[in-house]
Protein backbone atom coordinates (compact mmCIF):
# COMPACT_ATOMS: atom_id res chain seq x y z
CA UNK A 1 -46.82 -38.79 -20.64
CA UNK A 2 -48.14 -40.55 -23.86
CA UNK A 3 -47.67 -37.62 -26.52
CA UNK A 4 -50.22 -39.31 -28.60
CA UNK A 5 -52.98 -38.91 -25.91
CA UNK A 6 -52.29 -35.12 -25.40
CA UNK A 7 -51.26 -33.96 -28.94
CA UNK A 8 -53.32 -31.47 -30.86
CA UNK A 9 -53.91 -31.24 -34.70
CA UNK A 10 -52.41 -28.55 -36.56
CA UNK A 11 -55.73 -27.70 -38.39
CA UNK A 12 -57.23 -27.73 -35.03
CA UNK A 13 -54.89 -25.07 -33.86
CA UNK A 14 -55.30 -22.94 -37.32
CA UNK A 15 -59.25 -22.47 -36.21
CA UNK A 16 -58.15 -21.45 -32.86
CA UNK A 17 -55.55 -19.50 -33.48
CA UNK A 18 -56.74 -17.91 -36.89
CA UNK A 19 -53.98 -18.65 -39.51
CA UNK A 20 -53.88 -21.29 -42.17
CA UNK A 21 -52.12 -24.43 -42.25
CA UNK A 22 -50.98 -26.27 -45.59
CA UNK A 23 -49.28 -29.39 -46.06
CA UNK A 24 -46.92 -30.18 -48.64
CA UNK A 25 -43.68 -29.60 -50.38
CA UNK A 26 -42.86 -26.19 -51.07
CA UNK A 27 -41.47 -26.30 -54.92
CA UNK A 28 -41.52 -22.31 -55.53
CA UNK A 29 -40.89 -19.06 -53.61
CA UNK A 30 -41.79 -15.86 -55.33
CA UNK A 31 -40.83 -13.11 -52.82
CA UNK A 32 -41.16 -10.50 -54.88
CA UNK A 33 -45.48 -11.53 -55.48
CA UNK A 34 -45.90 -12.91 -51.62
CA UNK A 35 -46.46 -16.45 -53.44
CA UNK A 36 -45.57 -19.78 -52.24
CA UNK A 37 -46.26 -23.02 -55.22
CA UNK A 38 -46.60 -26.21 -53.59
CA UNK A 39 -46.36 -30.03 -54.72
CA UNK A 40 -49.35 -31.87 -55.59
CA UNK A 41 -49.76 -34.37 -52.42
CA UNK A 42 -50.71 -38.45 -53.26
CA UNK A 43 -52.03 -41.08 -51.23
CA UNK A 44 -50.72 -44.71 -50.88
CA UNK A 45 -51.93 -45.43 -53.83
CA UNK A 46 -50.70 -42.73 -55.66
CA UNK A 47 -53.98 -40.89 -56.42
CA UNK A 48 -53.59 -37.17 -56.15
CA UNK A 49 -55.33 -35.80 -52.80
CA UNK A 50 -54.73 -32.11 -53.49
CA UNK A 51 -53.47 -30.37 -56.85
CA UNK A 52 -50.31 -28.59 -57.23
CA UNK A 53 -51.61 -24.57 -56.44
CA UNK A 54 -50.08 -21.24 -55.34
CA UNK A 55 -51.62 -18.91 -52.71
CA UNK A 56 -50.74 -15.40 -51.63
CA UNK A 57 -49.63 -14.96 -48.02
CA UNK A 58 -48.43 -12.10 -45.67
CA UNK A 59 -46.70 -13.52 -42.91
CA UNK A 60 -45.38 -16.85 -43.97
CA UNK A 61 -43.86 -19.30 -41.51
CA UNK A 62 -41.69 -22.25 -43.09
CA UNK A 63 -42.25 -25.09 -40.24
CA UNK A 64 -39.36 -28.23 -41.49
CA UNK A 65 -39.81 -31.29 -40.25
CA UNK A 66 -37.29 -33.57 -38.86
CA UNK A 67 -36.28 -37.30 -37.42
CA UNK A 68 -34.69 -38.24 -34.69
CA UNK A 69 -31.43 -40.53 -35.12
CA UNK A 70 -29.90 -42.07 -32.41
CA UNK A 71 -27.13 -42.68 -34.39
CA UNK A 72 -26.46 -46.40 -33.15
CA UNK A 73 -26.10 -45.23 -29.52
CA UNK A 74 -26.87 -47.86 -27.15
CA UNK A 75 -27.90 -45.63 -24.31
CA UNK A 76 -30.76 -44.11 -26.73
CA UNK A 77 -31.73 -47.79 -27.67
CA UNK A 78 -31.84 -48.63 -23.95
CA UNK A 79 -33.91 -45.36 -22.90
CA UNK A 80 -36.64 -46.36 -25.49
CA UNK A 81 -36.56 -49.87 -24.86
CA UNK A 82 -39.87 -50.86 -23.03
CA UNK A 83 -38.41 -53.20 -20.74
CA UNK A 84 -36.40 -49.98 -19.63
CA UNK A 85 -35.09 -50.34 -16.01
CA UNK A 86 -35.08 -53.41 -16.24
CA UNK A 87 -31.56 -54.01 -17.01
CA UNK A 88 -28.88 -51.10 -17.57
CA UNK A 89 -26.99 -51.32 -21.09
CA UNK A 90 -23.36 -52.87 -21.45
């Protein structure tokens, strides 16, 4: 299955779903006034695309990203190899 094809944006799934979705670095927590203060967020040119700001929340979900690491292995390399099956690795 081509994840690209059947993925669906997170914004898209805040207007279905009814919660709000920000992007950006979390800098502050302020548990005691519900607040979360987040990074201002730049282009590739550096030009700021949204401000540093603080909102209110009630339930707050803290979604980290990650990266995958194959960590050299050559039976990941081999399994995401487009020519996969066509040889089997050493």
């Amino acid at each position: 299955m081509d994840m690209s094809a059947h993925e669906v944006d997170y914004l898209a799934q805040a207007h279905w779903h009814r919660f709000q979705y920000r992007l950006g670095a979390m800098t502050r927590l302020d548990r005691g006034r519900r607040e979360v203060h987040v990074a201002a967020s730049h282009d590739h040119a550096g030009r700021e695309v949204t401000p540093q700001r603080a909102f209110g929340h009630d339930t707050l979900v803290i979604a980290v990203g990650s990266q995958s690491n194959d960590f050299g292995s050559m039976r990941c390399c081999w399994n995401r190899s487009p020519t996969r099956g066509a040889s089997t690795p050493a």
